[in-house]
Protein backbone atom coordinates (compact mmCIF):
# COMPACT_ATOMS: atom_id res chain seq x y z
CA UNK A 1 27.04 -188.64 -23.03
CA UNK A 2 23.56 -190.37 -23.91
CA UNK A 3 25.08 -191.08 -27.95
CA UNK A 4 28.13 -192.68 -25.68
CA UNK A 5 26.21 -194.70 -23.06
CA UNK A 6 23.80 -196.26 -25.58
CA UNK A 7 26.80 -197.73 -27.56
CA UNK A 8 28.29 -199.16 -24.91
CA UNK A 9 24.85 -200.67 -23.66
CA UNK A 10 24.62 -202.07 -27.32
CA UNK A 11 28.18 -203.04 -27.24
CA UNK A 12 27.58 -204.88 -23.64
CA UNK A 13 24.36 -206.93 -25.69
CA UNK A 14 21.68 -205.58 -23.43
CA UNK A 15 18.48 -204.71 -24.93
CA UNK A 16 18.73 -202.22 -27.87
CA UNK A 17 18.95 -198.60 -26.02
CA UNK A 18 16.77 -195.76 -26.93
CA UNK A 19 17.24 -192.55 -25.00
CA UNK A 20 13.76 -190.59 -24.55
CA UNK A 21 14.57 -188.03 -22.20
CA UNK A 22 17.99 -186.86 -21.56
CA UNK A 23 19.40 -183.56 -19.03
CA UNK A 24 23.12 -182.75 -18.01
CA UNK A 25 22.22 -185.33 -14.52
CA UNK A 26 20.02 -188.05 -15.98
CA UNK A 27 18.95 -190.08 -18.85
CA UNK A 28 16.06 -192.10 -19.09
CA UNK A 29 15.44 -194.84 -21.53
CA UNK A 30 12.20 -196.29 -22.05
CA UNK A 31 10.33 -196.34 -18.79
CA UNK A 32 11.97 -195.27 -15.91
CA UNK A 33 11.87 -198.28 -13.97
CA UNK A 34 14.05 -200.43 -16.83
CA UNK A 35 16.92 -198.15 -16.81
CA UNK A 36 17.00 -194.57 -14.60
CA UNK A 37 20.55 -192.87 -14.21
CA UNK A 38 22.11 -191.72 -10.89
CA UNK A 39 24.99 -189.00 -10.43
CA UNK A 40 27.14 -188.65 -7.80
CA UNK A 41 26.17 -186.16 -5.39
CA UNK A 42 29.29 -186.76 -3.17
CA UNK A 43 31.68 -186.55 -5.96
CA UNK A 44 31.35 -184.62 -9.05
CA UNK A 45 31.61 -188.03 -11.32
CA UNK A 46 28.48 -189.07 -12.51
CA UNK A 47 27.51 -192.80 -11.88
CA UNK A 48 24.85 -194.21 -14.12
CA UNK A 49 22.69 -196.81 -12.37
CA UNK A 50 20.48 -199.24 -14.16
CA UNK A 51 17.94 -201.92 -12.78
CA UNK A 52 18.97 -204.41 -15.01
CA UNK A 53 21.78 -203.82 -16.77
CA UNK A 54 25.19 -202.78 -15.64
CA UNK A 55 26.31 -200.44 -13.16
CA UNK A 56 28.62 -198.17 -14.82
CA UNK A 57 31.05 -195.93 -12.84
CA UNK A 58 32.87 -193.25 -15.16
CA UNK A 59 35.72 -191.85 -13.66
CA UNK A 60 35.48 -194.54 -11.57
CA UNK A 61 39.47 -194.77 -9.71
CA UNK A 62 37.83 -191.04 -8.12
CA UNK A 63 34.55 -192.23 -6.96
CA UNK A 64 34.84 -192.66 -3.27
CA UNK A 65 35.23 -196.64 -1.98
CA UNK A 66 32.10 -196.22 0.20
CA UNK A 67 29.75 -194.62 -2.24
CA UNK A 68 31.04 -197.77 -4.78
CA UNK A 69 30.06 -200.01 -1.43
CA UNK A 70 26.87 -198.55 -0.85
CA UNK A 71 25.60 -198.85 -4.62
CA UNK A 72 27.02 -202.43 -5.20
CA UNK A 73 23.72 -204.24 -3.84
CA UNK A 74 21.88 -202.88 -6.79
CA UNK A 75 23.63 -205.46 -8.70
CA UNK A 76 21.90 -208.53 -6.76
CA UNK A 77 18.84 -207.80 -8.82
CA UNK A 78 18.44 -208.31 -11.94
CA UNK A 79 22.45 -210.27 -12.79
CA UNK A 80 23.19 -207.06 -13.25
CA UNK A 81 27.23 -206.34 -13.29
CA UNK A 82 29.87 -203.66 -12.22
CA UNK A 83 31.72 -201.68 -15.61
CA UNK A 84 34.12 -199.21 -14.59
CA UNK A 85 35.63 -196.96 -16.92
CA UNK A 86 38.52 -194.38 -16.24
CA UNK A 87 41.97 -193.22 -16.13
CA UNK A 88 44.50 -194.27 -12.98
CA UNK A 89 44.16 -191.75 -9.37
CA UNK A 90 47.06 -193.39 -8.22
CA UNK A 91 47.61 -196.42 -6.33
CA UNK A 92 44.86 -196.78 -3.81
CA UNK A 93 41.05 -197.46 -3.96
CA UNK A 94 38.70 -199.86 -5.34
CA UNK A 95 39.32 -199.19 -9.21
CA UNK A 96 43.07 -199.66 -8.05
CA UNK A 97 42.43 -203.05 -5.85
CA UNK A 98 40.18 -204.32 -8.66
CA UNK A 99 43.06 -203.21 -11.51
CA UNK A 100 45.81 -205.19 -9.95
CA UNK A 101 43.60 -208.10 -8.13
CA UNK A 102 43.86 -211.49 -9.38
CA UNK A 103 40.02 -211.95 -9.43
CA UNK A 104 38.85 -214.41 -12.65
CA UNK A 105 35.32 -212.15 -12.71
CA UNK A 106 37.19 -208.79 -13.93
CA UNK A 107 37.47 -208.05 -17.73
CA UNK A 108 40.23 -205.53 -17.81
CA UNK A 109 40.55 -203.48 -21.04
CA UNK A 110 43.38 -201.26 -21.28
CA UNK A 111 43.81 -198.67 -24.00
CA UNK A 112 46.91 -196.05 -23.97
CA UNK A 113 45.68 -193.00 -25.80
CA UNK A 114 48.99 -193.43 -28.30
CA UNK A 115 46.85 -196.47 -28.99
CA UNK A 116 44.01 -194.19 -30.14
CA UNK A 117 44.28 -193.35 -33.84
CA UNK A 118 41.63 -190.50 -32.97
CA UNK A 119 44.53 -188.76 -30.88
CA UNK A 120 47.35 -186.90 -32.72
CA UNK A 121 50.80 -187.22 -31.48
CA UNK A 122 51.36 -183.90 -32.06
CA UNK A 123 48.51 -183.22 -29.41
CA UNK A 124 49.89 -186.22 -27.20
CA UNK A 125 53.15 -183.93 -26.97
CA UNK A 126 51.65 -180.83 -26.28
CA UNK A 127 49.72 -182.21 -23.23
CA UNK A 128 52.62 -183.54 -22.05
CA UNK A 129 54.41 -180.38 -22.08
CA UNK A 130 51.15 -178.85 -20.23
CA UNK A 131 51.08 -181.55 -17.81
CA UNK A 132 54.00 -182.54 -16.72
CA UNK A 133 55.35 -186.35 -16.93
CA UNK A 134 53.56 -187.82 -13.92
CA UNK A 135 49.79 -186.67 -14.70
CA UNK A 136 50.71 -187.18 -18.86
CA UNK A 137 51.76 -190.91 -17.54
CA UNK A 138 48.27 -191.37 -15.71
CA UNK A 139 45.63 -189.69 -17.91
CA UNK A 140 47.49 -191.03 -21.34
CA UNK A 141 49.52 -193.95 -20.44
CA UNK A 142 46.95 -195.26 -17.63
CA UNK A 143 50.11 -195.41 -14.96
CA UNK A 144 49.29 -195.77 -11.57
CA UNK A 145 51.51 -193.76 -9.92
CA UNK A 146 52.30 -193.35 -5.79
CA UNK A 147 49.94 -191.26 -3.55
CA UNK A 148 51.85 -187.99 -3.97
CA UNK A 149 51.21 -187.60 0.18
CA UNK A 150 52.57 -191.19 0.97
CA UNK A 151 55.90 -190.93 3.31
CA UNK A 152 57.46 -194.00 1.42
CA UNK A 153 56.69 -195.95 -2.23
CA UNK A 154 55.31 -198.90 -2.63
CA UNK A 155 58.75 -199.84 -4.16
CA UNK A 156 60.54 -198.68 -0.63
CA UNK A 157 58.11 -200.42 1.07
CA UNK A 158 57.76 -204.16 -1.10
CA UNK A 159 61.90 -203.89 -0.50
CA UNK A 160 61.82 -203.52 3.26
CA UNK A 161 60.52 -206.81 3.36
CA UNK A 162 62.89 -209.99 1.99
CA UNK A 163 61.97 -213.61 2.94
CA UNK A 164 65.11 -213.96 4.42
CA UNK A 165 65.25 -211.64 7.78
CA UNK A 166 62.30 -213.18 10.15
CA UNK A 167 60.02 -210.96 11.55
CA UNK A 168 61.49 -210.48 15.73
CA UNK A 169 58.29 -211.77 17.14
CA UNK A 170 59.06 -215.43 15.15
């Protein structure tokens, strides 16, 4: 985790990362007060919050839509910026909203894992077989499928409505 966060702080061109001090629920670099991690006590995803540098949510389409509300101000200070990295939880939730949303301030990166020349196809196809085509499709293929407790799809729905039956109350 601390080898992985520095690159992507180097990556991101904030100030060269050095990690002094590092446990299984925080890492410190340099002096507390220029970057101090946070996990997520409500969730068991860890959220990593720095003063001045981004605000990086891993696992981030699981991390509950008021805990992402109540740590957003911390970016006011400091131009620091929202990065969230992780694999589809289905079709609702911020991650989700901020996925499909048409807003210019987003930087979406997507990477399938049969993208990944790390990942074997051989072990793409066994996980697969151990998982089952709908979570394979959204931990490897970043699908976003329907909430598996919805009544009706968001394809049932979208079709119920058709520009050319009025609503009654028009």
């Amino acid at each position: 985790m601390v080898s992985r966060t520095t690159s992507l702080l180097d990556t991101l061109h904030t100030t060269k990362a050095v990690a002094s001090y590092s446990t299984a629920t925080e890492i410190l670099y340099g002096s507390a007060n220029q970057r101090s991690p946070w996990p997520s006590s409500r969730s068991l995803c860890p959220i990593l919050v720095w003063l001045e540098a981004p605000l990086i949510c891993d696992e981030a389409s699981r991390i509950d839509d008021k805990l992402i509300g109540a740590v957003r101000p911390m970016l006011a200070v400091g131009g620091g910026r929202l990065v969230m990295l992780t694999t589809p939880a289905g079709k609702r939730g911020h991650f989700y909203e901020s996925w499909v949303g048409d807003d210019p301030q987003w930087h979406r990166v997507k990477v399938n894992a049969s993208d990944c020349p790390r990942i074997s196809r051989e072990f793409l196809d066994s996980e697969l077989k151990a998982l089952g085509t709908k979570m394979f499709e959204s931990e490897y293929g970043l699908v976003f499928h329907d909430d598996d407790e919805a009544m009706f799809s968001d394809e049932m729905i979208t079709r119920a409505f058709t520009p050319e039956v009025l609503p009654l109350w028009q």
